[in-house]
Protein backbone atom coordinates (compact mmCIF):
# COMPACT_ATOMS: atom_id res chain seq x y z
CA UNK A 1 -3.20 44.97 -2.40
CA UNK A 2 -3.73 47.36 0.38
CA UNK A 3 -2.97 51.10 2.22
CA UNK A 4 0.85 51.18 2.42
CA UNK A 5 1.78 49.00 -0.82
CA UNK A 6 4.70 50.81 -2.39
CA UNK A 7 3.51 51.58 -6.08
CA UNK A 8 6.57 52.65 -8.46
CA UNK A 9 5.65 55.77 -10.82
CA UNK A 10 7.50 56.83 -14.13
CA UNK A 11 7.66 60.25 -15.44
CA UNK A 12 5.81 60.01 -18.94
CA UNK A 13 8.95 62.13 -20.89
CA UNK A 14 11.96 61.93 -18.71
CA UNK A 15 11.91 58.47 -17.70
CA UNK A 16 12.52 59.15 -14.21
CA UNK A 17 11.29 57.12 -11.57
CA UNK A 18 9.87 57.62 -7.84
CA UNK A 19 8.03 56.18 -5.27
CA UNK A 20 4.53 56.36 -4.09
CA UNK A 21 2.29 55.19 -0.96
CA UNK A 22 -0.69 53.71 -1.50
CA UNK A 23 -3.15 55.21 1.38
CA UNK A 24 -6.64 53.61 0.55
CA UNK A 25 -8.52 50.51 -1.03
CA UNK A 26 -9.07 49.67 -4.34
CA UNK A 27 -12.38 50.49 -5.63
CA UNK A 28 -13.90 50.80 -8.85
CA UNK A 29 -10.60 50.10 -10.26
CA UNK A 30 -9.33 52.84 -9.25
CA UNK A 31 -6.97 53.57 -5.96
CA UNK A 32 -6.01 56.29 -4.03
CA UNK A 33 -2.37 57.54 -3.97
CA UNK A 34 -0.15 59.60 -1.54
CA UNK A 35 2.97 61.41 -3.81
CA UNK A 36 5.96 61.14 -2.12
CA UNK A 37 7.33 62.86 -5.73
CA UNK A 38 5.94 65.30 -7.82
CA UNK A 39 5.08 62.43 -10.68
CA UNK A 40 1.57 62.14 -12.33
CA UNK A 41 2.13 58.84 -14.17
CA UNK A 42 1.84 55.15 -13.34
CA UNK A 43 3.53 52.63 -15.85
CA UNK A 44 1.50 49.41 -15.87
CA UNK A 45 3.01 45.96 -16.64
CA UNK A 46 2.61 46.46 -20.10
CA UNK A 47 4.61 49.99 -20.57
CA UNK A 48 1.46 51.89 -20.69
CA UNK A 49 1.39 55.17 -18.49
CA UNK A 50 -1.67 56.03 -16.41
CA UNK A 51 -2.02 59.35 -15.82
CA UNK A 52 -2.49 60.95 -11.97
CA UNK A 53 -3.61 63.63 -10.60
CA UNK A 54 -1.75 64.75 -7.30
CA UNK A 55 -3.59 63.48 -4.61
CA UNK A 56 -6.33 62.05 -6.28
CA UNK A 57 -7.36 58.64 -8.46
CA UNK A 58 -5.28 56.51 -10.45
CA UNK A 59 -7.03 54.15 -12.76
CA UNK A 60 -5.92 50.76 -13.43
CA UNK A 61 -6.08 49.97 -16.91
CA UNK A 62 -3.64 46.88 -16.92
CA UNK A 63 -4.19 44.50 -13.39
CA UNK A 64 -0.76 44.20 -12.92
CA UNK A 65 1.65 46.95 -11.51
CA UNK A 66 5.48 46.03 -10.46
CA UNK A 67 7.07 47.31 -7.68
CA UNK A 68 10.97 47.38 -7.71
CA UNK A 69 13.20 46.36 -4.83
CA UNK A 70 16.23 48.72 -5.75
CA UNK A 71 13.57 52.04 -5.84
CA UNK A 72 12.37 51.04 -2.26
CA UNK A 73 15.11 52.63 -0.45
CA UNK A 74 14.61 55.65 -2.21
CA UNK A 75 11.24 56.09 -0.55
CA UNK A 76 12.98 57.32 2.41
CA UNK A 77 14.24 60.24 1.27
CA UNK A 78 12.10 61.53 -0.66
CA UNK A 79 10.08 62.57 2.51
CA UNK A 80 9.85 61.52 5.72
CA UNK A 81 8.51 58.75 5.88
CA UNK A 82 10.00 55.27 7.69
CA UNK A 83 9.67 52.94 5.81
CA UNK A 84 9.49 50.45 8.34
CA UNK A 85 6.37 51.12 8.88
CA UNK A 86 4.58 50.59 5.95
CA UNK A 87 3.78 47.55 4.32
CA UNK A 88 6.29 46.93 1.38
CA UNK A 89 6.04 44.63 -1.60
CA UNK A 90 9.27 43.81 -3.16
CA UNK A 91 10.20 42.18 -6.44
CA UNK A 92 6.06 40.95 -6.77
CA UNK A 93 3.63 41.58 -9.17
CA UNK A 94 0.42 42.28 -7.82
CA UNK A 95 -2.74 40.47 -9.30
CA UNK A 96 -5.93 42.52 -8.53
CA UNK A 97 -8.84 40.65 -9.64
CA UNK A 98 -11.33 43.54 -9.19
CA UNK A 99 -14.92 42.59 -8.93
C-alpha cells in the first residue's frame, strides 16, 4: 500500500459512500488521508468504522480495507483530480502486515 491508493470511506449513519486519496506511508498503523468528501469514517473488512479526522490520521484497526471498482469513477468528480494519475487499486484487498 502506498501514496495514491484509492481508500473507500462510509458515512457512519447515512451509509453513503465516497472516495479518498491516500497521500503518505503507513506508519504506526496509522496512514495519512487526503478527503476528496467531507466523510470522517473508514469501514474496515469487517464492517467496523474507523473514525477520521479531516486531514489527519486514520487508524487501522482491521489489516484489511476494500476498495471498490464501481466507486472509482466517482473519484473524479468529486474534485479535480485525474485519476489517471494516481495509482488505483481495484476489486483487491490490501494485506498490510505492519511491523
Amino acid at each position: 500500500m502506498s501514496p495514491g491508493d484509492v481508500w473507500i470511506v462510509k458515512h457512519p449513519v447515512y451509509g453513503s459512500e465516497q472516495v479518498v486519496l491516500l497521500s503518505g506511508a503507513l506508519y504506526n498503523r496509522q496512514a495519512r488521508v487526503v478527503f476528496a468528501a467531507p466523510v470522517r469514517t473508514l469501514v474496515d473488512s469487517q464492517g467496523y468504522s474507523v473514525p477520521l479526522s479531516r486531514g489527519g490520521y486514520a487508524a487501522i484497526d482491521s489489516m484489511r480495507m476494500l476498495a471498490r471498482e464501481d466507486l472509482i469513477e466517482q473519484a473524479g468528480r468529486l474534485e479535480e483530480m485525474d485519476v489517471t494519475q494516481i495509482k488505483i487499486v481495484l476489486s483487491v484487498i490490501f494485506d498490510l502486515d505492519i511491523d
